[in-house]
N, C-alpha and C. Protein backbone atom coordinates (compact mmCIF):
# COMPACT_ATOMS: atom_id res chain seq x y z
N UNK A 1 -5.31 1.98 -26.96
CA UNK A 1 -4.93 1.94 -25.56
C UNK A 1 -4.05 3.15 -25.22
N UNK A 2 -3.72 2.95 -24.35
CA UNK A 2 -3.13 4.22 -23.07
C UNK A 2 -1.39 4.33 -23.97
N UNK A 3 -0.33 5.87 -24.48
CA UNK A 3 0.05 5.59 -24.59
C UNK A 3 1.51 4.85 -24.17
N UNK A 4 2.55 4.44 -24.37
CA UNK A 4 3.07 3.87 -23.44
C UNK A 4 4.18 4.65 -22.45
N UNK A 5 4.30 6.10 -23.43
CA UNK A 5 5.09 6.84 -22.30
C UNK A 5 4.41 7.55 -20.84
N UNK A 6 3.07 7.70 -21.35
CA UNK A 6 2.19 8.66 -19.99
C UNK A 6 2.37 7.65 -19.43
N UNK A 7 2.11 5.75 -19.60
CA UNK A 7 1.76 4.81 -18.73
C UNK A 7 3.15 4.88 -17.72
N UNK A 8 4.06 4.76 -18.02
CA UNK A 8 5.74 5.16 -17.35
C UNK A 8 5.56 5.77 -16.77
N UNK A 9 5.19 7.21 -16.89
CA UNK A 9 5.23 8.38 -16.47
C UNK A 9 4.30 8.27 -15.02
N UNK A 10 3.20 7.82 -15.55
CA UNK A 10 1.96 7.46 -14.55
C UNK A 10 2.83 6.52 -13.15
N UNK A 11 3.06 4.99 -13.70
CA UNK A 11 3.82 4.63 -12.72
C UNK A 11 5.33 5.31 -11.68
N UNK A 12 5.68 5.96 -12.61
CA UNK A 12 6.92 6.44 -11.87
C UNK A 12 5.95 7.75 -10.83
N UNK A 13 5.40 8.45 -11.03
CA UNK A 13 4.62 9.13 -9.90
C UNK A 13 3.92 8.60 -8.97
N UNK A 14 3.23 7.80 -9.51
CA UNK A 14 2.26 7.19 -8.48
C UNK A 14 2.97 5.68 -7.45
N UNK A 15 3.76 5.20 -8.05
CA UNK A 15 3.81 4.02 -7.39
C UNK A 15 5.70 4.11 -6.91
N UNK A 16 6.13 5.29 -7.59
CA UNK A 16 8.08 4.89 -7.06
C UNK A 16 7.76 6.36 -5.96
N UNK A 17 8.94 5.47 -4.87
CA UNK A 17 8.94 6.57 -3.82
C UNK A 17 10.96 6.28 -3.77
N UNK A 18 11.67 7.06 -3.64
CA UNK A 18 12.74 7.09 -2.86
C UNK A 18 12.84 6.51 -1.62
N UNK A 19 13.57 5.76 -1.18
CA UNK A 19 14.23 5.65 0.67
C UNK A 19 13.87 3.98 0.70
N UNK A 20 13.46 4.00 1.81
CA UNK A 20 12.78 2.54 2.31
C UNK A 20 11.63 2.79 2.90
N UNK A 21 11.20 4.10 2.83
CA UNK A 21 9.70 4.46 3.63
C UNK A 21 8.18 3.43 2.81
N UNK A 22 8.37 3.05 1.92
CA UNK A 22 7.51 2.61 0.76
C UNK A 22 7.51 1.28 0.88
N UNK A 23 6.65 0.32 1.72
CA UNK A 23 6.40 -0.79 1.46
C UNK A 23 5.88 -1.43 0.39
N UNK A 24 5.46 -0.61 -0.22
CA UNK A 24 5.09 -1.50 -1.69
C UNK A 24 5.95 -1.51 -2.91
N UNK A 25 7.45 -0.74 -2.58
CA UNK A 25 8.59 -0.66 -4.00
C UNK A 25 8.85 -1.99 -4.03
N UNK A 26 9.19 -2.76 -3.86
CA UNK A 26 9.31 -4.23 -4.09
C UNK A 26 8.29 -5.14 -4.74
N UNK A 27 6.84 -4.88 -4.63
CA UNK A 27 6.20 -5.84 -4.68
C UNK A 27 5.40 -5.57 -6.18
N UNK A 28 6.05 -5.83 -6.92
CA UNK A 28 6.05 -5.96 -8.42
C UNK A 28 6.65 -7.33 -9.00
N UNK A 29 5.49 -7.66 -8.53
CA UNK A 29 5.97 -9.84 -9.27
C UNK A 29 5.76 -10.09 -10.15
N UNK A 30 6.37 -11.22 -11.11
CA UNK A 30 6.43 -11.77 -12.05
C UNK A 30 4.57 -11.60 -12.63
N UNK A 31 4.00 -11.75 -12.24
CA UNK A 31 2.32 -11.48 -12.21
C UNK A 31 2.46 -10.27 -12.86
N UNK A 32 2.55 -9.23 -12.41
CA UNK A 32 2.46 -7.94 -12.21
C UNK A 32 2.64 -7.33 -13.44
N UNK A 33 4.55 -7.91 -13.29
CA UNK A 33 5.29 -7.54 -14.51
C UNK A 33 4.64 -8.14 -16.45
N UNK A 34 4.08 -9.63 -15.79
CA UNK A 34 3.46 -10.37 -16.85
C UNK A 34 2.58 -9.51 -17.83
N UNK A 35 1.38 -8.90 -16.46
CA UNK A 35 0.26 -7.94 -16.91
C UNK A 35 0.73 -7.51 -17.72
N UNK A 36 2.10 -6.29 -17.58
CA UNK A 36 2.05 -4.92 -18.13
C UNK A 36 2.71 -5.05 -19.75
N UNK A 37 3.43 -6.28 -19.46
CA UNK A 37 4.22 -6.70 -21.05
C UNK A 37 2.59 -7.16 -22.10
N UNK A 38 1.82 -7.58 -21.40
CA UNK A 38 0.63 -8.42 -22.16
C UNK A 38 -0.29 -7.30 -22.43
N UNK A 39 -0.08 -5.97 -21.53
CA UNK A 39 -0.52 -4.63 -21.96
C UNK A 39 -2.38 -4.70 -21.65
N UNK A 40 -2.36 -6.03 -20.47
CA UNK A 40 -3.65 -5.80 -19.71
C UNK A 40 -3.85 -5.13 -18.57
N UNK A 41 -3.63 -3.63 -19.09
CA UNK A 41 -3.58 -2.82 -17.77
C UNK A 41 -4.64 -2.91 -16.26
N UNK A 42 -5.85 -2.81 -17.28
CA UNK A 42 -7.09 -2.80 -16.37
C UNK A 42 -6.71 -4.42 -15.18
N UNK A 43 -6.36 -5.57 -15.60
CA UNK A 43 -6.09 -6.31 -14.26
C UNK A 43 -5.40 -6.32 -14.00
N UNK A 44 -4.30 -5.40 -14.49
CA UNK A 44 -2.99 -5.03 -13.14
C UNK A 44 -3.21 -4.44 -12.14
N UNK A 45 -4.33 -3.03 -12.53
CA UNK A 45 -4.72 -2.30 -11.69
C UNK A 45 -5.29 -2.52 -10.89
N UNK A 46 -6.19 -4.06 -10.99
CA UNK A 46 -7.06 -4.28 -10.24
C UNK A 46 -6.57 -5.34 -9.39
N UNK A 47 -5.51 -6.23 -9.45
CA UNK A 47 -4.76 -6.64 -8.85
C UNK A 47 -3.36 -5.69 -8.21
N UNK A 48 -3.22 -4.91 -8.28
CA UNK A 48 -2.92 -3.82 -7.09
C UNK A 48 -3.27 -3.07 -6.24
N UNK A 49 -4.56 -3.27 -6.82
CA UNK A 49 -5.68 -2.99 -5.60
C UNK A 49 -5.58 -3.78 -4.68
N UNK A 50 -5.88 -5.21 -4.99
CA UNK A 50 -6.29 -6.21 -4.59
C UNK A 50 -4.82 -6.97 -3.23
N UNK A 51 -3.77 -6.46 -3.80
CA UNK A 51 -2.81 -6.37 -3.06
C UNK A 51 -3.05 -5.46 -2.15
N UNK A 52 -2.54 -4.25 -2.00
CA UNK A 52 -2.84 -3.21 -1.09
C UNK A 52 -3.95 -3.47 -0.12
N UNK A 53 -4.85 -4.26 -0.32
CA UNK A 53 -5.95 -4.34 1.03
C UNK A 53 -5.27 -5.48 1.68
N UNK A 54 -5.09 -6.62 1.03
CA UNK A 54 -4.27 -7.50 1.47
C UNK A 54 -3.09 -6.89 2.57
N UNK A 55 -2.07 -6.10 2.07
CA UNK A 55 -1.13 -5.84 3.05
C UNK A 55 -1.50 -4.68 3.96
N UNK A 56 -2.37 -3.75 3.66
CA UNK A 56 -3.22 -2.90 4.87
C UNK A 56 -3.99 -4.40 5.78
N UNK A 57 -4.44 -5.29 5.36
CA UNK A 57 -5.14 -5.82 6.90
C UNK A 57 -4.23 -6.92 7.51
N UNK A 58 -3.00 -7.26 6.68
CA UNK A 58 -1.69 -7.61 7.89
C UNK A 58 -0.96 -6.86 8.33
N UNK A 59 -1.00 -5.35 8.21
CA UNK A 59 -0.11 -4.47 8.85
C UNK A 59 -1.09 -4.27 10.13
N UNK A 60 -2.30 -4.39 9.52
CA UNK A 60 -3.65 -3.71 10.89
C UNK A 60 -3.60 -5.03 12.03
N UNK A 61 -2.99 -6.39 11.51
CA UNK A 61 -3.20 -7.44 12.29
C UNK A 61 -2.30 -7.62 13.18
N UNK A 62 -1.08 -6.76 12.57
CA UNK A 62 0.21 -6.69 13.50
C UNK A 62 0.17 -5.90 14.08
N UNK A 63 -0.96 -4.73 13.88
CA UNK A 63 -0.28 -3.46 14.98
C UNK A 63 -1.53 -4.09 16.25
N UNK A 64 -2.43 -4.66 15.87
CA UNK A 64 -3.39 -5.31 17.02
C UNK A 64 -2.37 -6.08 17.89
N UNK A 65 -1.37 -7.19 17.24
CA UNK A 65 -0.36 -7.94 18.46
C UNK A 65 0.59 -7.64 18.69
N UNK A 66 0.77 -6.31 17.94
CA UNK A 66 1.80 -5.37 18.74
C UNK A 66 1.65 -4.20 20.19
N UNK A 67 0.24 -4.12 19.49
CA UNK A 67 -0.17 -3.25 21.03
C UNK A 67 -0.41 -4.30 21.91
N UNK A 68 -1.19 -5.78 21.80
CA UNK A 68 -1.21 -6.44 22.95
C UNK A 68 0.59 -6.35 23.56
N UNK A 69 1.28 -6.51 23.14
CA UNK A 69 2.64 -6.48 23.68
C UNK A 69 2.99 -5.34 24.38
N UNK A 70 2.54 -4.21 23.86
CA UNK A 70 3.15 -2.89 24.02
C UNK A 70 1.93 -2.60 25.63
N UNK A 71 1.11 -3.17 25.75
CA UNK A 71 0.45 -2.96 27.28
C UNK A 71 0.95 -3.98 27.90
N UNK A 72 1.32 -5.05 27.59
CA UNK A 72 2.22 -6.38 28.46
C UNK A 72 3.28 -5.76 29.14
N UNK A 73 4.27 -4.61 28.24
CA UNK A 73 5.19 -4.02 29.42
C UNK A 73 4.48 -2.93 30.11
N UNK A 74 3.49 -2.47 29.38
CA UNK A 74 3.32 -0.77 30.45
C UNK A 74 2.15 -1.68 31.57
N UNK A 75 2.07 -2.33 31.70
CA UNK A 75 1.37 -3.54 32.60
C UNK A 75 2.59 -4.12 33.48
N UNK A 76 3.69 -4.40 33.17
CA UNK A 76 4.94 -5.08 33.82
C UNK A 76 5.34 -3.51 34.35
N UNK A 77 5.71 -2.39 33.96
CA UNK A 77 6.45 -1.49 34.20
C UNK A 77 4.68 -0.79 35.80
N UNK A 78 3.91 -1.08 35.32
CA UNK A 78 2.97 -0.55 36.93
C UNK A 78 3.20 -1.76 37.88
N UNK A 79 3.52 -3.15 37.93
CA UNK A 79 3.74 -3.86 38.75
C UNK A 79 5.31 -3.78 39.19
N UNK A 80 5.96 -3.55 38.73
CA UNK A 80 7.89 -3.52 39.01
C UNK A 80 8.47 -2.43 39.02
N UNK A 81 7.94 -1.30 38.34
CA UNK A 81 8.48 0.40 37.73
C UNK A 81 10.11 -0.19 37.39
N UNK A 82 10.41 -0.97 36.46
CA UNK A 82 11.41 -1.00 35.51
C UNK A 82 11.24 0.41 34.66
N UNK A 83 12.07 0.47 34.33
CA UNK A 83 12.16 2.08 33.42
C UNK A 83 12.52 1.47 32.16
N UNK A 84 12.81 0.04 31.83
CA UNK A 84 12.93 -0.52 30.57
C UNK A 84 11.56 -0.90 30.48
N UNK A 85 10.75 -1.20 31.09
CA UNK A 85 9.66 -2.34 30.36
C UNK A 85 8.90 -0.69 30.01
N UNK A 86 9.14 0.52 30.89
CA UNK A 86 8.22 1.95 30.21
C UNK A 86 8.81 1.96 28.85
N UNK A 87 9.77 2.10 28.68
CA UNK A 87 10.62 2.71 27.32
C UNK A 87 10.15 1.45 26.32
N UNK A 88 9.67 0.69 26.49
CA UNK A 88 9.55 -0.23 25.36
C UNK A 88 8.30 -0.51 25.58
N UNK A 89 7.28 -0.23 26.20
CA UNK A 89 6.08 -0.31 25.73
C UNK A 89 5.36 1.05 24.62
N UNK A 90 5.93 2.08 25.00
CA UNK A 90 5.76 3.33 24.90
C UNK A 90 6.70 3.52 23.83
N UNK A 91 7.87 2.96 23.30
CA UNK A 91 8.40 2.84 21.87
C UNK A 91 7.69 1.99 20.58
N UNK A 92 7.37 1.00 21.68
CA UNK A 92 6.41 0.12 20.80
C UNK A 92 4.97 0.91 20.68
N UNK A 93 4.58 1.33 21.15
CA UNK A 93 3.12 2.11 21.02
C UNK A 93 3.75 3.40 19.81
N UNK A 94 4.61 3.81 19.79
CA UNK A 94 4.32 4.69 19.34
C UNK A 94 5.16 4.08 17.46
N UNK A 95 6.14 2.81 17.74
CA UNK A 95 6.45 2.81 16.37
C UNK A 95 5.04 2.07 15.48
N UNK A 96 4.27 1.29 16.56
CA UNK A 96 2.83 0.98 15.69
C UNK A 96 1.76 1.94 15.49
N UNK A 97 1.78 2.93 15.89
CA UNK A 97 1.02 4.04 15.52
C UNK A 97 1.92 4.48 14.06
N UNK A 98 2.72 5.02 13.94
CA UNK A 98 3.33 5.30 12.99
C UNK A 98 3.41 4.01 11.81
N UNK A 99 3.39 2.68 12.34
CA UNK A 99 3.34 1.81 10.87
C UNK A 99 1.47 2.18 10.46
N UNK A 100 0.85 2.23 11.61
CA UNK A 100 -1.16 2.54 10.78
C UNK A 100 -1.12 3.56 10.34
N UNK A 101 -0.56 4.60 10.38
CA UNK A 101 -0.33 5.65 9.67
C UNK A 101 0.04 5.40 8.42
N UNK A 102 1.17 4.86 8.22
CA UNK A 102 2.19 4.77 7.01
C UNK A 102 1.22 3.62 6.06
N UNK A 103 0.66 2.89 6.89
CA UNK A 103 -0.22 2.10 5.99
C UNK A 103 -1.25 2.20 5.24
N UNK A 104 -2.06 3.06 6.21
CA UNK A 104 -3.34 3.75 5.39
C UNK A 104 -3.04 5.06 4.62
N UNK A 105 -2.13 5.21 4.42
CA UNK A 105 -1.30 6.31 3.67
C UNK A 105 -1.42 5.40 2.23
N UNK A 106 -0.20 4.58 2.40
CA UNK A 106 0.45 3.81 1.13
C UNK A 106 -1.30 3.28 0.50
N UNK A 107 -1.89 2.56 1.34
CA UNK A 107 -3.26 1.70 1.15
C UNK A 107 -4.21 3.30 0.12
N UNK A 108 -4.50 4.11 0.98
CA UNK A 108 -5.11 5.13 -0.10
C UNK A 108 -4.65 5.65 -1.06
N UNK A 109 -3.29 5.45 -1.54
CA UNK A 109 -2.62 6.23 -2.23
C UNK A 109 -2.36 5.35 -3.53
N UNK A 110 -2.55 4.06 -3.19
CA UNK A 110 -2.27 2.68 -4.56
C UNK A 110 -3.86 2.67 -4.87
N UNK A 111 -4.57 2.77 -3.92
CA UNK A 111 -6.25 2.02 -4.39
C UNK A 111 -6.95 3.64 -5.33
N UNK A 112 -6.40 4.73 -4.83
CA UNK A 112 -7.03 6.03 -5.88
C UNK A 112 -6.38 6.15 -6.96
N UNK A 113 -4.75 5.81 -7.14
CA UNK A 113 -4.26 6.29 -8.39
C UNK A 113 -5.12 5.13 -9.13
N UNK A 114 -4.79 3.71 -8.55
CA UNK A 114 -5.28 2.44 -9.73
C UNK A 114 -6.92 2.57 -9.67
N UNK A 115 -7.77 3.06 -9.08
CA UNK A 115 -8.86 3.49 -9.84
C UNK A 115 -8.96 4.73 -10.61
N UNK A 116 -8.42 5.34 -10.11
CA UNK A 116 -8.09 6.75 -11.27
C UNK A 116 -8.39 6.23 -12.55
N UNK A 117 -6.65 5.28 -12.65
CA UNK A 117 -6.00 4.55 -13.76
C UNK A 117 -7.34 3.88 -14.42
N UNK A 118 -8.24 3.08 -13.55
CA UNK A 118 -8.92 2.32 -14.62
C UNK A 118 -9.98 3.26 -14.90
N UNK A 119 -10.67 4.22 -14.21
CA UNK A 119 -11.43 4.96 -15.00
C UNK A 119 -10.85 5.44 -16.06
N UNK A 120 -9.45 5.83 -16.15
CA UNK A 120 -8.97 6.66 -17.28
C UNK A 120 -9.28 5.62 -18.87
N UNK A 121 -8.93 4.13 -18.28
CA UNK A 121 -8.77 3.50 -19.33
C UNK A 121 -9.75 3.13 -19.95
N UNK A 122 -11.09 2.88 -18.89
CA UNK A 122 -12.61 3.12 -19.49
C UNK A 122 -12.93 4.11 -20.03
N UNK A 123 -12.60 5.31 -19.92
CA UNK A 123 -12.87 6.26 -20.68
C UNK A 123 -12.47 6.24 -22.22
N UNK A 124 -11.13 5.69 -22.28
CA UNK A 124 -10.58 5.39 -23.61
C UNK A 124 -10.88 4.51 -24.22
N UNK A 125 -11.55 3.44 -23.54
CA UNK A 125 -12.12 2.32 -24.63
C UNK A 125 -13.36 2.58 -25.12
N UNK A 126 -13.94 3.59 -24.18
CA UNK A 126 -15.22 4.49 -24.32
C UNK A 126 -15.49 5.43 -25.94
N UNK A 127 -14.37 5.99 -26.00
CA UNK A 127 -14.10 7.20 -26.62
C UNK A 127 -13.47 6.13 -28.08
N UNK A 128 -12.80 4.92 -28.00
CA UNK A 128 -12.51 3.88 -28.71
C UNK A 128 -13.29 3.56 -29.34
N UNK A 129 -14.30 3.12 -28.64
CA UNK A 129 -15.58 2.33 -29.14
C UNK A 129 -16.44 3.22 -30.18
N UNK A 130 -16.20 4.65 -29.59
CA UNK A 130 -17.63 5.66 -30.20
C UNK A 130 -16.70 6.05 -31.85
N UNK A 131 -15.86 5.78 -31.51
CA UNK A 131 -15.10 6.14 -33.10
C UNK A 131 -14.64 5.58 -34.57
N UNK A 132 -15.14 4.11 -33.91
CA UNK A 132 -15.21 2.30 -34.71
C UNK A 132 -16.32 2.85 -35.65
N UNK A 133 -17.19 3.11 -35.49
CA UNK A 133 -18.48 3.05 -36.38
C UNK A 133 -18.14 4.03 -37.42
């Protein structure tokens, strides 16, 4: 198998970000953690996949009932011209543009390294296998 410092190495590039910009630094569960001690990489990887679509289509579900909201005021602001219901439809439009952004960012960026990852590891059980005989 893979050895265990590149595997570190691998995670600390691909999956740690600095700040709070990174919705997925947290979500390393007892599951997760289970995998990597039991050193079954291939369904970690594939259950971080499997996550990541998961939280790309509730971020995509929220920015859908967030824009219904975000035309509820620029809809209130053409019937009243409040200059609050503009500023907050038009804040809200633009901080949910920026979460589909940030999402399909994070979403492509977990689903290529962890297939990367498992091709890499097929390759090695590949190269494993051809050297048994």
């Amino acid at each position: 198998m893979a050895d265990k410092e590149v595997l570190e190495e691998f995670f600390k590039e691909q999956l740690q970000t600095s700040g709070a910009t990174n919705i997925y630094t947290d979500l390393f569960l007892y599951k997760d953690k289970q995998l990597l001690k039991e050193n079954r990489l291939k369904e970690f990887a594939e259950h971080q996949i499997d996550k990541a679509k998961n939280i790309f289509w509730s971020v995509s579900f929220s920015v859908f009932i967030g824009t219904l909201y975000a035309f509820w005021y620029l809809i209130e602001f053409g019937m009243s011209w409040h200059w609050s219901d503009l500023a907050i439809g038009i804040g809200a439009w633009a901080l949910l543009i920026f979460a589909l952004i940030k999402a399909c960012k994070e979403y492509y960026t977990i689903t290529s390294s962890m297939t990367l990852f498992i091709k890499l590891l097929d390759q090695e059980e590949a190269a494993d296998s051809k050297q048994e005989p």
